[in-house]
N, C-alpha and C. Protein backbone atom coordinates (compact mmCIF):
# COMPACT_ATOMS: atom_id res chain seq x y z
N UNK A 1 79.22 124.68 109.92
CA UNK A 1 80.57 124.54 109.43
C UNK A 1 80.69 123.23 108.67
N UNK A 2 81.34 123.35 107.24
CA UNK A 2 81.91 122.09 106.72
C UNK A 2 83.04 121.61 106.97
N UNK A 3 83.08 120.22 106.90
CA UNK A 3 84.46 119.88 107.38
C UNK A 3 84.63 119.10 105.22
N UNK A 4 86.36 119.24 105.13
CA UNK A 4 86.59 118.31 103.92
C UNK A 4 87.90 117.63 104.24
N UNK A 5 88.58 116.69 103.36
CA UNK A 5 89.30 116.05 103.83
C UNK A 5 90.07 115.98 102.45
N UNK A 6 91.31 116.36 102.42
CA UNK A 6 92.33 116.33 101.09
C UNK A 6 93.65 115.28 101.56
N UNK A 7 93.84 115.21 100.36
CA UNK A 7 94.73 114.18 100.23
C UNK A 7 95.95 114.70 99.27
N UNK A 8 97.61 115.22 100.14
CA UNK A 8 98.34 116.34 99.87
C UNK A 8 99.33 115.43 99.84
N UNK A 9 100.53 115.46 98.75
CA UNK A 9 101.53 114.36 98.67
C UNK A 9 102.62 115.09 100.15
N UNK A 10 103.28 114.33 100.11
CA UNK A 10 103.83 114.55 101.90
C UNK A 10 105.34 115.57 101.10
N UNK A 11 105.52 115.53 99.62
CA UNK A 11 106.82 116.98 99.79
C UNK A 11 105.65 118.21 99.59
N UNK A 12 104.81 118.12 99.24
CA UNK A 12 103.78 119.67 99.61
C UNK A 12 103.46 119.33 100.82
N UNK A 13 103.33 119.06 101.71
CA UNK A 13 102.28 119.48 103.21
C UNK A 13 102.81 119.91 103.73
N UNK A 14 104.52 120.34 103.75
CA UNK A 14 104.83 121.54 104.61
C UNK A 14 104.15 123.16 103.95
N UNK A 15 104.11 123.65 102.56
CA UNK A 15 104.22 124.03 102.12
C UNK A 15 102.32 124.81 101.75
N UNK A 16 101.18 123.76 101.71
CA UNK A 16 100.08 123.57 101.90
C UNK A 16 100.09 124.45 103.48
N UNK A 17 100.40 123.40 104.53
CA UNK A 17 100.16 124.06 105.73
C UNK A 17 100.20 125.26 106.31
N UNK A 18 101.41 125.82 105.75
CA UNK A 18 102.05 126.95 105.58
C UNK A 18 100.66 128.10 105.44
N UNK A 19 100.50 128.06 104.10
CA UNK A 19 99.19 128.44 103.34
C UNK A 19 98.26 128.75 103.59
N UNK A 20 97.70 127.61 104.55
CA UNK A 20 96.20 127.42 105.38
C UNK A 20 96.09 128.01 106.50
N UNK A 21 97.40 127.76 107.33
CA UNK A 21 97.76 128.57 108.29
C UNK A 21 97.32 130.14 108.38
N UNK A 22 97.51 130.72 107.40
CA UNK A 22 97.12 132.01 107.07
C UNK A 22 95.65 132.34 106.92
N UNK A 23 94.70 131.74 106.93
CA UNK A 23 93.74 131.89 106.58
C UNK A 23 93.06 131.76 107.76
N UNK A 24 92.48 133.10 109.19
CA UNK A 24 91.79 133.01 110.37
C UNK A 24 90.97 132.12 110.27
N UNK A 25 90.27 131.69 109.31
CA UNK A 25 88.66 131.26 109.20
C UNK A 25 88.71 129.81 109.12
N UNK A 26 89.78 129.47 108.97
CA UNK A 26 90.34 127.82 108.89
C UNK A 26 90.66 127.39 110.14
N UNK A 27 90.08 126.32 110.52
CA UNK A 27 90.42 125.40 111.81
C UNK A 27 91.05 124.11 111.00
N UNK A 28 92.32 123.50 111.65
CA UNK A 28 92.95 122.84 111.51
C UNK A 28 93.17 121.38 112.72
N UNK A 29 92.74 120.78 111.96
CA UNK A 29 93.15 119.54 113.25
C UNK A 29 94.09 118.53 112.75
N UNK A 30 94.61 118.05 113.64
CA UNK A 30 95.63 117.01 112.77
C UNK A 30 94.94 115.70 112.93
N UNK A 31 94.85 114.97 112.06
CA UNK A 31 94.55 113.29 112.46
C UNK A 31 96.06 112.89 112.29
N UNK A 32 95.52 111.49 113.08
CA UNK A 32 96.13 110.46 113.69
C UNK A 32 96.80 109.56 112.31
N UNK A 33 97.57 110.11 111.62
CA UNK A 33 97.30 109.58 110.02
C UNK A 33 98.81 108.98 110.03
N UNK A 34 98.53 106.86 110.25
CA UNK A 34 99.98 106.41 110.17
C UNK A 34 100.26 106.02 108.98
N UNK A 35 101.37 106.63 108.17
CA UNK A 35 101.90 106.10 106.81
C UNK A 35 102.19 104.99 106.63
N UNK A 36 102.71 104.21 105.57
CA UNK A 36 103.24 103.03 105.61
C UNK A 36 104.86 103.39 106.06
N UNK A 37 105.61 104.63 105.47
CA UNK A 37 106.81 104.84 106.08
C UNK A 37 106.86 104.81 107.74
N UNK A 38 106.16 105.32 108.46
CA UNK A 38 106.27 105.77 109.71
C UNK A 38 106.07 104.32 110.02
N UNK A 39 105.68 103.42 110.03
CA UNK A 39 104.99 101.60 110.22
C UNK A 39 106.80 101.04 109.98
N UNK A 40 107.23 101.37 108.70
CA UNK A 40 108.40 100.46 108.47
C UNK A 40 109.48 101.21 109.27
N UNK A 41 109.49 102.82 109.62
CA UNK A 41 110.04 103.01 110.69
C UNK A 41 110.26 102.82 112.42
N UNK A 42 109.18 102.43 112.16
CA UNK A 42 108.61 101.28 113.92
C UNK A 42 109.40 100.22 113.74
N UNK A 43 108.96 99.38 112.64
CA UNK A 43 109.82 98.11 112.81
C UNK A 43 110.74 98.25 112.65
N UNK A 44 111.46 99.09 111.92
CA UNK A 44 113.47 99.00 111.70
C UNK A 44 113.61 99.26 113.28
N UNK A 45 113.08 100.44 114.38
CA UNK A 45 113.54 100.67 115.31
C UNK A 45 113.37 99.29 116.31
N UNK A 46 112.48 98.72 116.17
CA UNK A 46 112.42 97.70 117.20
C UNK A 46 113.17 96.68 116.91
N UNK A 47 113.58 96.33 115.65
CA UNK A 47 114.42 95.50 115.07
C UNK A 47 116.18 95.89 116.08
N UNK A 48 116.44 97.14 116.18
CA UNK A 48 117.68 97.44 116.39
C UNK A 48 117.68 97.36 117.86
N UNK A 49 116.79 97.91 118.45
CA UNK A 49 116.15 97.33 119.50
C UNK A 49 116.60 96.23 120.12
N UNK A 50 115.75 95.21 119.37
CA UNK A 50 116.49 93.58 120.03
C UNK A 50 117.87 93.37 120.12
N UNK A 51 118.03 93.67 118.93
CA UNK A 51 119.84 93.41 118.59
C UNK A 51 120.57 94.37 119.74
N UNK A 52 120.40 95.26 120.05
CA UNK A 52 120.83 95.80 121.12
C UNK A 52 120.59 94.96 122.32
N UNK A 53 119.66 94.34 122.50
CA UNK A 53 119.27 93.85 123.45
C UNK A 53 119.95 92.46 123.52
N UNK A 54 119.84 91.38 122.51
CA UNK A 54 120.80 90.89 122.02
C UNK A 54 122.25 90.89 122.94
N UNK A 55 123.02 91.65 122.12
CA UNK A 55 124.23 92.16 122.14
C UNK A 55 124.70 91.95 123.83
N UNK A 56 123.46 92.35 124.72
CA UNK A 56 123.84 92.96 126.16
C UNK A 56 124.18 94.40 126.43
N UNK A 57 123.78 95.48 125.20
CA UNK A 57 123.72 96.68 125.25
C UNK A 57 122.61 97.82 125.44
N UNK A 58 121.85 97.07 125.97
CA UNK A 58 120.44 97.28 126.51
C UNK A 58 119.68 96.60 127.29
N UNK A 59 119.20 96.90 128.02
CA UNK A 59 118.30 95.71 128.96
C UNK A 59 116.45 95.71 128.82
N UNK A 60 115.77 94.72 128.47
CA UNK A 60 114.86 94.41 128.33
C UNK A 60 113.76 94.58 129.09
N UNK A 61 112.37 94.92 129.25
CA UNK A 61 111.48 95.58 130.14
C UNK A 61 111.02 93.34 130.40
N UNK A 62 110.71 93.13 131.41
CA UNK A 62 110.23 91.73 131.62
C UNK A 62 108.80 91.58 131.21
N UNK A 63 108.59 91.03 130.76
CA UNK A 63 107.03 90.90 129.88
C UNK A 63 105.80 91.50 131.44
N UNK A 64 105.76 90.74 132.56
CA UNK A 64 104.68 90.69 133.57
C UNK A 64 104.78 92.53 133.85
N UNK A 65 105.91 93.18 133.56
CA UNK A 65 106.14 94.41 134.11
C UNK A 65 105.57 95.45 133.39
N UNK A 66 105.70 94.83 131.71
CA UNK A 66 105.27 95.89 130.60
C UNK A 66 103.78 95.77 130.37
N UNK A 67 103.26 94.49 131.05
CA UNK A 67 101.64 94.59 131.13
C UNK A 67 100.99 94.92 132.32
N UNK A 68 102.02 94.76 133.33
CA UNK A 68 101.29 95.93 134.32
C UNK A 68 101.09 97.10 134.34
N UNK A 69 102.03 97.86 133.52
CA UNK A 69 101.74 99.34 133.11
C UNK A 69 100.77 99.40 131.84
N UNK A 70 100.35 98.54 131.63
CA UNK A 70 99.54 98.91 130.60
C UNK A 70 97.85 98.92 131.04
């Protein structure tokens, strides 16, 4: 089996997938593939995050607690 690797602008990859989907003989895997959008969507959320936290409208995990679960 060959494997290849394409590079599909993100308003076709619903549309691509769709496509491939159809085809039994195709195995599909997803990678782990982080955009730069999905990155600046991390940070806006953690940004709002603090400020919530901030505010007193959220409460904060204590640092010794969030590295014990880790």
């Amino acid at each position: 089996m060959k494997q290849i690797v394409l590079t599909i602008p993100e308003n076709k990859i619903s549309f691509f997938m769709e496509l491939v989907r159809n085809f039994k003989f195709i195995k599909i895997e997803q990678t782990a593939d982080v955009n730069e959008s999905e990155i600046i969507e991390g940070i806006r959320q953690g940004l709002k995050e603090v400020q919530l936290i901030e505010q007193g409208k959220m409460n904060a995990t204590p640092l010794k607690d969030f590295l014990n679960e880790l």
